[in-house]
C-alpha atoms as a PDB file:
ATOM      1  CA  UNK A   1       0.000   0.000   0.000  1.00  0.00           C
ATOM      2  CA  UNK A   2       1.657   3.290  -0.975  1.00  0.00           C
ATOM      3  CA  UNK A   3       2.343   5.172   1.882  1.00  0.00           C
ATOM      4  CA  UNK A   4       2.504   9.307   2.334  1.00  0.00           C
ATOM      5  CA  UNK A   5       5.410  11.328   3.913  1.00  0.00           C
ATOM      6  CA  UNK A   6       4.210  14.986   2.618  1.00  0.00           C
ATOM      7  CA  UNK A   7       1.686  16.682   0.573  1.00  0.00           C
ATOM      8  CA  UNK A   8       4.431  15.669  -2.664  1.00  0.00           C
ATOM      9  CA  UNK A   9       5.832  12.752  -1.722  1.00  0.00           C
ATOM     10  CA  UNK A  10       4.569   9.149  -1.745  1.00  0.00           C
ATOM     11  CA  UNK A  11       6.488   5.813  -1.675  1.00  0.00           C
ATOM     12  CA  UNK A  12       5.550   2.603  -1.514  1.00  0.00           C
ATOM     13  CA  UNK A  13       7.801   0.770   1.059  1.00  0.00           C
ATOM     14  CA  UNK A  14      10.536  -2.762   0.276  1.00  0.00           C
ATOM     15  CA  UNK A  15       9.689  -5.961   0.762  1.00  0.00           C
ATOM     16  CA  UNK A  16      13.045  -7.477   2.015  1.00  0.00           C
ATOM     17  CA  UNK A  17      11.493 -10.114   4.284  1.00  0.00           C
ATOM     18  CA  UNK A  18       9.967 -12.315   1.374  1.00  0.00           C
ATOM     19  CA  UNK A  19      13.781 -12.755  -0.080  1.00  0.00           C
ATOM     20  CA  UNK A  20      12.688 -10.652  -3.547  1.00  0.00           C
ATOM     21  CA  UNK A  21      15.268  -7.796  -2.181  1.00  0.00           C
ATOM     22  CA  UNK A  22      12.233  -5.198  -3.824  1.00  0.00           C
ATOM     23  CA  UNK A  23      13.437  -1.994  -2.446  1.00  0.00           C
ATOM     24  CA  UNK A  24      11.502   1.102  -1.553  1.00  0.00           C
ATOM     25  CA  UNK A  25       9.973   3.149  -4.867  1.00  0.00           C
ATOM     26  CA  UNK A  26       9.522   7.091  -4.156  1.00  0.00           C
ATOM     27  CA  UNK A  27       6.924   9.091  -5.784  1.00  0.00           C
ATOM     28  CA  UNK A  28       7.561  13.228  -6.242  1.00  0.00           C
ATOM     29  CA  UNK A  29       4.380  14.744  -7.478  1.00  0.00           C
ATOM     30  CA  UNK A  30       4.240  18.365  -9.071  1.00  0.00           C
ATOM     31  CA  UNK A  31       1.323  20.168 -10.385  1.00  0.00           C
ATOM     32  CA  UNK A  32       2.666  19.487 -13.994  1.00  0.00           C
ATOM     33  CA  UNK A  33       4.543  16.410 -13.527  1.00  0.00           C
ATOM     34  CA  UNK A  34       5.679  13.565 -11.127  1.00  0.00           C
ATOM     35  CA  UNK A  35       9.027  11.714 -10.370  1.00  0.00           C
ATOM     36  CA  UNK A  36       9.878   8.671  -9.444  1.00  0.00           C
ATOM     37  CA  UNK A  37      12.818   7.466  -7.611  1.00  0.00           C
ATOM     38  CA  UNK A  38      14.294   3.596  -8.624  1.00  0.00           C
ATOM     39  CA  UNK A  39      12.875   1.348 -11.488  1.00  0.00           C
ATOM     40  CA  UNK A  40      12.156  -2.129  -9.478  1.00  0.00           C
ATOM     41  CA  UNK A  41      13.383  -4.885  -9.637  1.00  0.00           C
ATOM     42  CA  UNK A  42      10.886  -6.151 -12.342  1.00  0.00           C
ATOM     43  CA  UNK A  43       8.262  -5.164 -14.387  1.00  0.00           C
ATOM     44  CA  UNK A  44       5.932  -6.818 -11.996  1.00  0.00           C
ATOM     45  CA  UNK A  45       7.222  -4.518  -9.354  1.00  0.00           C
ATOM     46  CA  UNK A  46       6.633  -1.323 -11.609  1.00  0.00           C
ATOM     47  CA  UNK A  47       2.812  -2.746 -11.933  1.00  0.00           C
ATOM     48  CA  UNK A  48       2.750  -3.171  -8.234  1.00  0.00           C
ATOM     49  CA  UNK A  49       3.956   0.553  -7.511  1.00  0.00           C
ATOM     50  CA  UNK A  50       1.864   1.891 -10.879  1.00  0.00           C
ATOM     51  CA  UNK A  51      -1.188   0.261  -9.327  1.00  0.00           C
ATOM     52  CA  UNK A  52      -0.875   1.818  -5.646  1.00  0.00           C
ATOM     53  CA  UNK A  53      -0.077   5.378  -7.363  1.00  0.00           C
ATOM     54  CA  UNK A  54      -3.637   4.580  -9.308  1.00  0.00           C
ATOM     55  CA  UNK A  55      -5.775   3.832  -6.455  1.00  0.00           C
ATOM     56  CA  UNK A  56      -3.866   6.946  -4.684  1.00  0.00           C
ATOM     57  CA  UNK A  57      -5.641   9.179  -7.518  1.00  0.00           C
ATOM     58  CA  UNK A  58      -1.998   9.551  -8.809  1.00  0.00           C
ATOM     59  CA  UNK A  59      -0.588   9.529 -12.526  1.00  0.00           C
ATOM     60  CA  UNK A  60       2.344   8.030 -13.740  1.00  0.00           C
ATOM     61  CA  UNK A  61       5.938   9.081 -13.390  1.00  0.00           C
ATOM     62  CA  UNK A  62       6.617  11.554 -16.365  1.00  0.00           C
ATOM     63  CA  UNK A  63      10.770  10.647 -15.111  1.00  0.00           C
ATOM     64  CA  UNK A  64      12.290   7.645 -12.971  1.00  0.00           C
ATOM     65  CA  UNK A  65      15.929   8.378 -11.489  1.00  0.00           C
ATOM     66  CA  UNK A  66      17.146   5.091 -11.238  1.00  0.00           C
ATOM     67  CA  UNK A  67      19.684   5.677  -7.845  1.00  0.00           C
ATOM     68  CA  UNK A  68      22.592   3.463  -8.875  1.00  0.00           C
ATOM     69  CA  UNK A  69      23.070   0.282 -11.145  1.00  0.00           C
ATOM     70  CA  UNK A  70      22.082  -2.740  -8.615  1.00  0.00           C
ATOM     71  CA  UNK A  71      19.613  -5.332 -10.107  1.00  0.00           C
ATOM     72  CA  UNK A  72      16.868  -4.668  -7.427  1.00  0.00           C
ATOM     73  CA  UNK A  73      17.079  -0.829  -8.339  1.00  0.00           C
ATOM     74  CA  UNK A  74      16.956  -0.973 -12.359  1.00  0.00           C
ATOM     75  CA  UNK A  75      15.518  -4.428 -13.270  1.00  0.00           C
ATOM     76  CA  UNK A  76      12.016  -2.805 -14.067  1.00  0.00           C
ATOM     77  CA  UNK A  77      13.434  -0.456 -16.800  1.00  0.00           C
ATOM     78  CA  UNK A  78      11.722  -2.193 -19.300  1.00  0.00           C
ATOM     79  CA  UNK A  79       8.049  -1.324 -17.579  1.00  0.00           C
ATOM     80  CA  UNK A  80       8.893   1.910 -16.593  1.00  0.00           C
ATOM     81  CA  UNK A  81       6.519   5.069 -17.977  1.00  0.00           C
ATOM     82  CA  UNK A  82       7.428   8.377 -19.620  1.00  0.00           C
ATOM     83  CA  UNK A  83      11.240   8.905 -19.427  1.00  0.00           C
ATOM     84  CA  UNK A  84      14.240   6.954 -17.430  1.00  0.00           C
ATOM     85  CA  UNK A  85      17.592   8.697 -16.579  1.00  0.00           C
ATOM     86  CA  UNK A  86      20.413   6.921 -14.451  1.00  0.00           C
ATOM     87  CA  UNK A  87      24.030   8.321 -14.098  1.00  0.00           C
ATOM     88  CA  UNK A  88      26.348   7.468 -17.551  1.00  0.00           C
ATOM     89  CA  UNK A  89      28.326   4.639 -15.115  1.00  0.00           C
ATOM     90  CA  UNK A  90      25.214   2.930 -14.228  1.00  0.00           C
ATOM     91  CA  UNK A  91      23.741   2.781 -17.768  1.00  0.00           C
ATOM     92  CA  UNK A  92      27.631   1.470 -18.405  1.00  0.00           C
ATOM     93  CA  UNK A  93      27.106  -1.280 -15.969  1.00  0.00           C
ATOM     94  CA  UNK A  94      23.060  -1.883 -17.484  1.00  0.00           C
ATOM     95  CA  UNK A  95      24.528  -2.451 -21.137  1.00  0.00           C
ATOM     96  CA  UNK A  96      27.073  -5.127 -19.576  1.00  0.00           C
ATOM     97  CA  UNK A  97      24.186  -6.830 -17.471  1.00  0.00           C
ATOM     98  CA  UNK A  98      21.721  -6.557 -20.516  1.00  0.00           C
ATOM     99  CA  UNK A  99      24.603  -8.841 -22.229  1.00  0.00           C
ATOM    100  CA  UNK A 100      24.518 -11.639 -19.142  1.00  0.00           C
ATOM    101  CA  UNK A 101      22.540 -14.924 -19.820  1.00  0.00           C
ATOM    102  CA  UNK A 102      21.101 -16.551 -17.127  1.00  0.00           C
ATOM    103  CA  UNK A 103      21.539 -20.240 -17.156  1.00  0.00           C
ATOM    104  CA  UNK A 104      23.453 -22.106 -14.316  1.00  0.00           C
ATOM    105  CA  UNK A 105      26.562 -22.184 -15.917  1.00  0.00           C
ATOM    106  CA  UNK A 106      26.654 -18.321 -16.457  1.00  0.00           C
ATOM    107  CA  UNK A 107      25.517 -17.587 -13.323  1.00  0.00           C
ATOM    108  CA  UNK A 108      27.991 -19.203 -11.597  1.00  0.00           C
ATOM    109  CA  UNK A 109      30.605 -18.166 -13.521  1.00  0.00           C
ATOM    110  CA  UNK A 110      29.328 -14.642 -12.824  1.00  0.00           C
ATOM    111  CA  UNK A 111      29.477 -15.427  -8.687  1.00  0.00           C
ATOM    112  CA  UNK A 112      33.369 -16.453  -9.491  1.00  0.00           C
ATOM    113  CA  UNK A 113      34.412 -13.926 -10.748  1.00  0.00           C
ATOM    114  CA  UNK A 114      32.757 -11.568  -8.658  1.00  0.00           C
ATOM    115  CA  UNK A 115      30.558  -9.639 -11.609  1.00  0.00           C
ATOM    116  CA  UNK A 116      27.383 -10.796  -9.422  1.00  0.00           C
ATOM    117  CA  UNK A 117      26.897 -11.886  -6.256  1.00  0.00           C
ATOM    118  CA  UNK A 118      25.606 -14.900  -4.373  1.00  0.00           C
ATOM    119  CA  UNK A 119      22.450 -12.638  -2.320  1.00  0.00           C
ATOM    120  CA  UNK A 120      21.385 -10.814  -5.713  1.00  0.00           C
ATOM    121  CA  UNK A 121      21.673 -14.407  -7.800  1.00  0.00           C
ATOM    122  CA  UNK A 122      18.983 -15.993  -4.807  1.00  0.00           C
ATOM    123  CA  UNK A 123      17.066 -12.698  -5.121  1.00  0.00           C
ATOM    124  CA  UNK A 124      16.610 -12.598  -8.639  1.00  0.00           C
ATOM    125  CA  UNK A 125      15.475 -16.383  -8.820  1.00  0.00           C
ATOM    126  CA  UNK A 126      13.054 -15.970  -6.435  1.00  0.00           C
ATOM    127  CA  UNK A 127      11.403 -12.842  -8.317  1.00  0.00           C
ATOM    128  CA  UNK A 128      11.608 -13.893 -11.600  1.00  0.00           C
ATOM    129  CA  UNK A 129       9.708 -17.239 -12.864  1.00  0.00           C
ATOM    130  CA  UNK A 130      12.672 -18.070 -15.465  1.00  0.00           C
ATOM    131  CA  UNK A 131      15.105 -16.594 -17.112  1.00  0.00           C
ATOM    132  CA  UNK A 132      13.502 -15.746 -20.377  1.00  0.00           C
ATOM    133  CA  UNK A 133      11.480 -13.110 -17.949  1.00  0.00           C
ATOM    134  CA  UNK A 134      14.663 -10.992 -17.324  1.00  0.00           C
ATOM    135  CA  UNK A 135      14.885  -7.897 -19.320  1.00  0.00           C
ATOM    136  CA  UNK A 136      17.911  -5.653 -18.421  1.00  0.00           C
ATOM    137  CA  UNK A 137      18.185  -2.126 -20.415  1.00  0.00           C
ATOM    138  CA  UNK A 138      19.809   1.202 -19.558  1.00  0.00           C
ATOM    139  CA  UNK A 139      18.667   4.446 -18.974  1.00  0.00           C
ATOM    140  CA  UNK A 140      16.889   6.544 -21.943  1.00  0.00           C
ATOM    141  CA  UNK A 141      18.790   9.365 -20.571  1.00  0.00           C
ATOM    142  CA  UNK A 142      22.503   9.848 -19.142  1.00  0.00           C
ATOM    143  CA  UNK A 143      23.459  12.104 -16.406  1.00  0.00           C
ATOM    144  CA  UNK A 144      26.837  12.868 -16.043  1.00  0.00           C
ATOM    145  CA  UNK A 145      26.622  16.042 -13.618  1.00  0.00           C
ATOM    146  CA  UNK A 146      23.611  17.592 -12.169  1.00  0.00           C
ATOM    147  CA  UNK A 147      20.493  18.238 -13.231  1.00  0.00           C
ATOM    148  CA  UNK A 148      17.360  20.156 -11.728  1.00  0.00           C
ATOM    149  CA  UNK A 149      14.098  19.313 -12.796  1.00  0.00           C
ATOM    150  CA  UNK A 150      11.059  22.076 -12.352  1.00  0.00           C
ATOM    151  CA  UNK A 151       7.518  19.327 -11.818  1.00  0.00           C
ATOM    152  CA  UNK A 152       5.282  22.325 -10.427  1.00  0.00           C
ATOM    153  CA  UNK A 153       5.247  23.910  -7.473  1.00  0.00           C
ATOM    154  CA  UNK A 154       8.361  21.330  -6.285  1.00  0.00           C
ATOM    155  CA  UNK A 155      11.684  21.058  -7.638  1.00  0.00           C
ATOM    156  CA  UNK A 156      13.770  17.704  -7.556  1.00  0.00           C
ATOM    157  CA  UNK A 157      17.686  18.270  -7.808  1.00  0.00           C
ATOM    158  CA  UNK A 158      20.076  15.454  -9.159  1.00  0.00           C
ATOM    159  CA  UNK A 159      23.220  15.101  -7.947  1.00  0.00           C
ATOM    160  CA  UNK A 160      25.501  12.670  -8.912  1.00  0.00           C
ATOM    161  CA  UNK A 161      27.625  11.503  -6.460  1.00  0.00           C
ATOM    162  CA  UNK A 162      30.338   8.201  -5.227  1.00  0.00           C
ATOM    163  CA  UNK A 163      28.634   6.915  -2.261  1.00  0.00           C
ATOM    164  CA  UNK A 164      29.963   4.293   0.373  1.00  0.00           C
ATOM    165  CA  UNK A 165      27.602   1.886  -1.614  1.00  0.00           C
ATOM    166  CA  UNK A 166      28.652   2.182  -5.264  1.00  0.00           C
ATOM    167  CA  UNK A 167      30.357   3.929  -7.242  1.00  0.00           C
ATOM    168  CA  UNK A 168      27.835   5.216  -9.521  1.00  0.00           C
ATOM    169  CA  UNK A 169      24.999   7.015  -7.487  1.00  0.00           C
ATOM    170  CA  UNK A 170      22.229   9.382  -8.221  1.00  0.00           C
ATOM    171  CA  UNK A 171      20.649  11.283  -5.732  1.00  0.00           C
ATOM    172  CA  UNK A 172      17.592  13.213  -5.761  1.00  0.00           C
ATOM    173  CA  UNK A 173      17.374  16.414  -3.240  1.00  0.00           C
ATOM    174  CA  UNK A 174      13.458  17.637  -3.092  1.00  0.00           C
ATOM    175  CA  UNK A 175      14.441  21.133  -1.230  1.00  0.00           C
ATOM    176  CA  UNK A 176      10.690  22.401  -0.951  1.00  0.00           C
ATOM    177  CA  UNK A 177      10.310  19.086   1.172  1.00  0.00           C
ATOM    178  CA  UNK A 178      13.353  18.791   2.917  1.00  0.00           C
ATOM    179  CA  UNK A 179      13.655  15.819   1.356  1.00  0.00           C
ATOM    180  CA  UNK A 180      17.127  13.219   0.565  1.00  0.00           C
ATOM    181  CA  UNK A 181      16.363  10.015  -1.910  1.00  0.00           C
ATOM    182  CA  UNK A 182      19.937   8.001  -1.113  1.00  0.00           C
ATOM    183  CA  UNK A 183      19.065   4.989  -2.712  1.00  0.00           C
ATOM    184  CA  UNK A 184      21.456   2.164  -0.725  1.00  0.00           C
ATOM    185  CA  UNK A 185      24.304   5.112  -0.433  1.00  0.00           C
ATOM    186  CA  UNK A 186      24.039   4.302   3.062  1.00  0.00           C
ATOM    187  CA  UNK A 187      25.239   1.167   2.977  1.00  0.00           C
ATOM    188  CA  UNK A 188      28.509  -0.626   2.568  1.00  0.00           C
ATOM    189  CA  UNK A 189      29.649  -1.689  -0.867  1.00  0.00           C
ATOM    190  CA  UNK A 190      29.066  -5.530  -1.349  1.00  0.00           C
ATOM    191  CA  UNK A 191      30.315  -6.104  -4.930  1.00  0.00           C
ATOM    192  CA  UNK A 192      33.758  -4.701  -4.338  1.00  0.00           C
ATOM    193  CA  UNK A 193      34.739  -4.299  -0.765  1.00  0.00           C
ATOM    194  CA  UNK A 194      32.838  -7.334   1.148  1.00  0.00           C
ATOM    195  CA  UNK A 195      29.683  -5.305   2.664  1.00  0.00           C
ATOM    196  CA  UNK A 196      32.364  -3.056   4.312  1.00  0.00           C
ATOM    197  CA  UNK A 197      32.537   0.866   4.218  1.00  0.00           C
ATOM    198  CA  UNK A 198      35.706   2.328   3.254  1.00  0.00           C
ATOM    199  CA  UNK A 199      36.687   5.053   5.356  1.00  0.00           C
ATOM    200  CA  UNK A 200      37.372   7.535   2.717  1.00  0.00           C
ATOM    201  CA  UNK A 201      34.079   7.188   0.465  1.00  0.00           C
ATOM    202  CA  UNK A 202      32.149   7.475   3.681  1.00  0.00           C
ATOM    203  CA  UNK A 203      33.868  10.263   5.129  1.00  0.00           C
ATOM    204  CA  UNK A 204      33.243  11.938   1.969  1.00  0.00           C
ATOM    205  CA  UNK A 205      29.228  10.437   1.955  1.00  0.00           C
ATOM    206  CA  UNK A 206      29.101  12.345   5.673  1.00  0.00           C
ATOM    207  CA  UNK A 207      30.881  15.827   4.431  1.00  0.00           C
ATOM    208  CA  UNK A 208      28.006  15.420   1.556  1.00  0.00           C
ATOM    209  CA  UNK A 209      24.878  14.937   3.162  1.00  0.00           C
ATOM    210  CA  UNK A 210      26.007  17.388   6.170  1.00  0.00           C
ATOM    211  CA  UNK A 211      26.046  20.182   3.532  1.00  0.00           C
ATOM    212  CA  UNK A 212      22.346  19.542   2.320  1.00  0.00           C
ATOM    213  CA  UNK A 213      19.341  20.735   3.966  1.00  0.00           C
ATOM    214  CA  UNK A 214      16.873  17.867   4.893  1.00  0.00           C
ATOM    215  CA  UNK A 215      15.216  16.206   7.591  1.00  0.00           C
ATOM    216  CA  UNK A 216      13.930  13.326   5.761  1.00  0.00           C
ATOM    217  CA  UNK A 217      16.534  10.824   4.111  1.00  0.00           C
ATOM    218  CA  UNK A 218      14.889   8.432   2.075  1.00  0.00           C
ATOM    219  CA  UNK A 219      16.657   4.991   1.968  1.00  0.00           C
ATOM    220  CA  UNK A 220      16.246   2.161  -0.033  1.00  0.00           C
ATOM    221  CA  UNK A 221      15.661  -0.641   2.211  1.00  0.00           C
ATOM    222  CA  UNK A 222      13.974   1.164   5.191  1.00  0.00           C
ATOM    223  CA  UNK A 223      11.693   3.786   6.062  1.00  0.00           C
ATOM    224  CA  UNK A 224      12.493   7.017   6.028  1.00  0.00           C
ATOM    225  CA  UNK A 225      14.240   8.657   8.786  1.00  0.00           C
ATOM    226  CA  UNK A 226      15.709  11.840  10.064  1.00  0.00           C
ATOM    227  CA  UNK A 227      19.050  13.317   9.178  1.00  0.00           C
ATOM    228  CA  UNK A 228      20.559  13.814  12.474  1.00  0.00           C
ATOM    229  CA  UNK A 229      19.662   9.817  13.194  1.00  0.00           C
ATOM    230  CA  UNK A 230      21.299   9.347   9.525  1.00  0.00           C
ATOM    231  CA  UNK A 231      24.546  11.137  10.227  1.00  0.00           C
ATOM    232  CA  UNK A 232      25.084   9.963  14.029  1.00  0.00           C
ATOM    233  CA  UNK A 233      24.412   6.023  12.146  1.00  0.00           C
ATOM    234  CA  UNK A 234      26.666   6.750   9.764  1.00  0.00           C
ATOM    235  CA  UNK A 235      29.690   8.234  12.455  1.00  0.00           C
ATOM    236  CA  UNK A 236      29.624   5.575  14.242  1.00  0.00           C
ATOM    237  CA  UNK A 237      30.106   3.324  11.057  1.00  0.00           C
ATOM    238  CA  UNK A 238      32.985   5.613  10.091  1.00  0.00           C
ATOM    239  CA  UNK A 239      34.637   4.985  13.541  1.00  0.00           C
ATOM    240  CA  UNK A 240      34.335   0.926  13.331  1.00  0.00           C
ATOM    241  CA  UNK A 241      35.994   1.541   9.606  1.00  0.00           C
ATOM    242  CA  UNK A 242      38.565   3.384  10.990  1.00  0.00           C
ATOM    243  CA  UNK A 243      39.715   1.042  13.383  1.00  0.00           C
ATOM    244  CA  UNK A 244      39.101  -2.111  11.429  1.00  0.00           C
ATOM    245  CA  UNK A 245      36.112  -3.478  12.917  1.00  0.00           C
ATOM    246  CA  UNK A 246      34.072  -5.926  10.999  1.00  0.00           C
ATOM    247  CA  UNK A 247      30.854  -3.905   9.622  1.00  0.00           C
ATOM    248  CA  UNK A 248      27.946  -5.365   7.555  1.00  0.00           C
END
């Protein structure tokens, strides 16, 4: 059931506890257009979100950000309405995914090698019926900087930025709100570092969001929550990286 956190913004929240991995989908709406924030992971999670947003008395998204590259994030693409952007790394990775074929043998040369990984494989098998049901494709649109999009009445800024979770992020600032989309910047990077923050991207992540002016940050894989809880979270984190400590 889509949930509300202001007059503009809607979301309707993750589902992490039946193993699909669907994250959280934000909905910006304008007096001329709307925004959403991440794809899905699959077109049958775009038709769950599409169908919440029309009992809601909502349209469609006229633009989906699509926060960073990760299969649960981008997977619904192909069902997405109006226009899709995503930053030009992420659509690098989507092309390279969009190549990947999903029998046994691939996929487990794919967990080898570290291109995919072991959480993501379960995930997908458990939201998809088969593999001739996965459709990966990029972005229509490429952000390589910033970009600040006018929907009516609110204004959504997109900022690219390295995050502590992957290298390719998008985030969407909603001033008029006082509103932060992260996607899963929060989190530690699992594809290249083992779950575990690295003290330098995260120090970075901190100086980042401490320069912004929110009071909602709105995650990927939990409710949304205030920016002071964020930031004293994410300190903490940044101490335990510093010294070493296991973090996941």
């Amino acid at each position: 059931m889509l949930k509300k956190l202001t007059d503009r913004i809607f979301y309707l929240p993750g589902e992490d506890i039946t193993g699909r991995d669907r994250p959280f989908l934000y909905y910006v709406r304008g007096d001329r257009k709307s925004l959403a924030v991440d794809a899905g992971n699959s077109p049958a999670h775009v038709e769950e979100f599409y169908g919440a947003l029309r009992a809601a008395g909502l349209r469609l998204p006229d633009l989906t950000v699509v926060t960073h590259w990760h299969w649960d994030h981008s997977f619904g693409l192909s069902a997405a309405a109006g226009l899709t952007a995503a930053s030009a790394a992420a659509n690098e990775k989507l092309r390279r995914a969009a190549a990947w074929r999903w029998d046994p043998a691939s996929i487990e040369k794919r967990l080898e090698t570290g291109e995919d990984i072991e959480a993501c494989a379960a995930c997908i098998r458990r939201e998809y019926g088969g593999p001739e049901a996965i459709r990966v494709i990029p972005a229509e649109m490429e952000l390589a900087g910033e970009l600040t999009v006018d929907l009516g009445g609110v204004s959504c800024q997109i900022l690219r930025r390295d995050s502590p979770h992957s290298r390719d992020g998008l985030f969407v600032y909603i001033p008029e709100e006082k509103a932060l989309a992260v996607g899963d910047g929060e989190s530690g990077d699992y594809y290249d570092n083992g779950g575990q923050y690295d003290p330098k991207r995260l120090r970075a992540f901190i100086q980042f969001l401490s320069g912004l002016d929110y009071r909602w940050a709105l995650g990927g894989h939990g409710e949304p929550w205030e920016k002071p809880e964020e930031l004293a979270l994410l300190k903490d984190r940044l101490k335990e990286a510093e010294h070493g400590q296991v973090v996941l």
